[in-house]
Protein backbone atom coordinates (compact mmCIF):
# COMPACT_ATOMS: atom_id res chain seq x y z
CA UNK A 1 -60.78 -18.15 -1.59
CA UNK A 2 -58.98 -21.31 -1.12
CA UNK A 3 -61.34 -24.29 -0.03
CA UNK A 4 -59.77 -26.57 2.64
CA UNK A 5 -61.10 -29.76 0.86
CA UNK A 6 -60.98 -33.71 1.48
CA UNK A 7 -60.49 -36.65 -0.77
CA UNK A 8 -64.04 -37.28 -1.17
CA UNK A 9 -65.25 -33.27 -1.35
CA UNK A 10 -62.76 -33.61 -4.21
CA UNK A 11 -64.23 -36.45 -6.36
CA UNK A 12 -67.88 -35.04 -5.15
CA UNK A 13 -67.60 -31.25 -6.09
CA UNK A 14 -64.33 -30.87 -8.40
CA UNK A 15 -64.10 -32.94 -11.38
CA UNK A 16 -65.82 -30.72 -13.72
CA UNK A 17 -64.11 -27.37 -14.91
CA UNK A 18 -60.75 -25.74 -13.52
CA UNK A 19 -59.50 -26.48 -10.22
CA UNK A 20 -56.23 -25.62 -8.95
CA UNK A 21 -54.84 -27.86 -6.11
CA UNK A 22 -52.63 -26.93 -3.41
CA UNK A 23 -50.96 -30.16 -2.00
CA UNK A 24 -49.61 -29.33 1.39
CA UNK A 25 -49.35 -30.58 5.11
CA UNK A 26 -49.36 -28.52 8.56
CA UNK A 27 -45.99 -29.55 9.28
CA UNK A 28 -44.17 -28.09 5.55
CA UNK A 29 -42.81 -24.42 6.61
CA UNK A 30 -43.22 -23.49 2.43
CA UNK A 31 -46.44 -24.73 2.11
CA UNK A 32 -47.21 -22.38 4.76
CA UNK A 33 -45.50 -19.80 3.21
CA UNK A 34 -47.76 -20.75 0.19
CA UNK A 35 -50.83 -20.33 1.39
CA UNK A 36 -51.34 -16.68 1.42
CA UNK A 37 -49.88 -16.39 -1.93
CA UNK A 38 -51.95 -18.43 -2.96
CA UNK A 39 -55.21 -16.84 -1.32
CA UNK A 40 -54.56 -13.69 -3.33
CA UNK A 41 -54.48 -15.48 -6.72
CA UNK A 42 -57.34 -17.05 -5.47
CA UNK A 43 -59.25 -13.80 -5.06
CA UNK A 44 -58.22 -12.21 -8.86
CA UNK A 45 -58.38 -15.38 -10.44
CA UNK A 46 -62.21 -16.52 -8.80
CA UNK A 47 -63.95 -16.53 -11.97
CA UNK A 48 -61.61 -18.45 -13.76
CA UNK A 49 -61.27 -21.48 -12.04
CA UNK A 50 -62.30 -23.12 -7.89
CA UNK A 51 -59.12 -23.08 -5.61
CA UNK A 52 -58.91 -26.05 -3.00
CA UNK A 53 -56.14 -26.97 -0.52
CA UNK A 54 -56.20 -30.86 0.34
CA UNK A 55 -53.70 -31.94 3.12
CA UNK A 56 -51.74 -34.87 2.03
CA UNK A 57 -51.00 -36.71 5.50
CA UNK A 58 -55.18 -36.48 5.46
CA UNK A 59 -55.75 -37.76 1.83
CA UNK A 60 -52.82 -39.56 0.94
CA UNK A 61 -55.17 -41.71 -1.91
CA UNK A 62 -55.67 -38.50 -3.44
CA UNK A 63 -51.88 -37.62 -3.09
CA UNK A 64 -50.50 -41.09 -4.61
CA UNK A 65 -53.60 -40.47 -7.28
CA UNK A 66 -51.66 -37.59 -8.18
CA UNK A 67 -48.06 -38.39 -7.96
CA UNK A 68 -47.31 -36.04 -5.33
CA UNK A 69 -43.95 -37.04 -4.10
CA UNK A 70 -42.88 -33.23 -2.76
CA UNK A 71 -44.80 -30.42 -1.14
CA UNK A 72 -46.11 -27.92 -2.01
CA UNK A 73 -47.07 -29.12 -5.12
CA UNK A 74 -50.28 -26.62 -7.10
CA UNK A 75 -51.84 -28.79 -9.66
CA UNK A 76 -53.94 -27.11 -12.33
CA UNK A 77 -56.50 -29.77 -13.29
CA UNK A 78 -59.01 -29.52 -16.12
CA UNK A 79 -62.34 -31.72 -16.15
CA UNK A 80 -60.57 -33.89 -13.54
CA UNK A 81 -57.06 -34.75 -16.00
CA UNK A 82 -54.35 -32.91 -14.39
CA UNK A 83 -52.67 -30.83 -16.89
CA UNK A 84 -49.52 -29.23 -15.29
CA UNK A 85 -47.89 -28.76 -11.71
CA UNK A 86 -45.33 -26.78 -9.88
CA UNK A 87 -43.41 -28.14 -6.79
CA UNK A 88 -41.84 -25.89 -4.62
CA UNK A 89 -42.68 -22.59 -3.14
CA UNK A 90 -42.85 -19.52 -5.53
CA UNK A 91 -43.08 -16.11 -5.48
CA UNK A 92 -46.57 -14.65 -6.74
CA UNK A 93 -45.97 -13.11 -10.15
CA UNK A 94 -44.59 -16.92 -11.03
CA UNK A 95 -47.04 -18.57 -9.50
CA UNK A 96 -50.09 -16.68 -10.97
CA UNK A 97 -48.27 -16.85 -14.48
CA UNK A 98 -48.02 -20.56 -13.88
CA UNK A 99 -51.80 -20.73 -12.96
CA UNK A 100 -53.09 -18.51 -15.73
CA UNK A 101 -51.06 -20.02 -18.86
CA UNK A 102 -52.96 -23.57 -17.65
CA UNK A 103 -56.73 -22.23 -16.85
């Protein structure tokens, strides 16, 4: 399940372990198109790592914090240090291979 998180849940609740961050906005037609994909990783992935969306017209402190200049953007982030991220929308098997060669 993908959390619908805040800048402050985030720096609460997220900067121990694996969490992978879906940087989006209501208006951004392929972050929409994301967000399902995403969900399912979500689901076969649960035990390896907390999945959180964060709007970045909401948290844009947590957006400049991490460079996010285009959405989507799905950072993996380890013990709070981002480690790797993927811009743009794509298709699951990609995505998920992206994810899992990070966690």
């Amino acid at each position: 399940m993908v959390k619908k998180i805040n800048s402050d849940e985030y720096n609460k609740n997220y900067k121990n372990g694996v969490t992978v961050i879906d940087f989006n906005a209501t208006w951004c037609g392929p972050c929409q198109m994301l967000a399902p994909v995403l969900e399912e990783i979500s689901e076969e992935l649960a035990d390896k790592a907390n999945f959180v969306a964060i709007d970045t017209d909401d948290n844009q402190d947590l957006a400049r914090e991490f460079g996010i200049m285009s959405i989507p953007a799905v950072a993996v982030v380890k013990d709070g240090v981002k480690v790797d991220m993927n811009i743009g929308f794509v298709p699951k098997d990609a995505l998920k291979q992206f994810i899992e060669k990070n966690i």
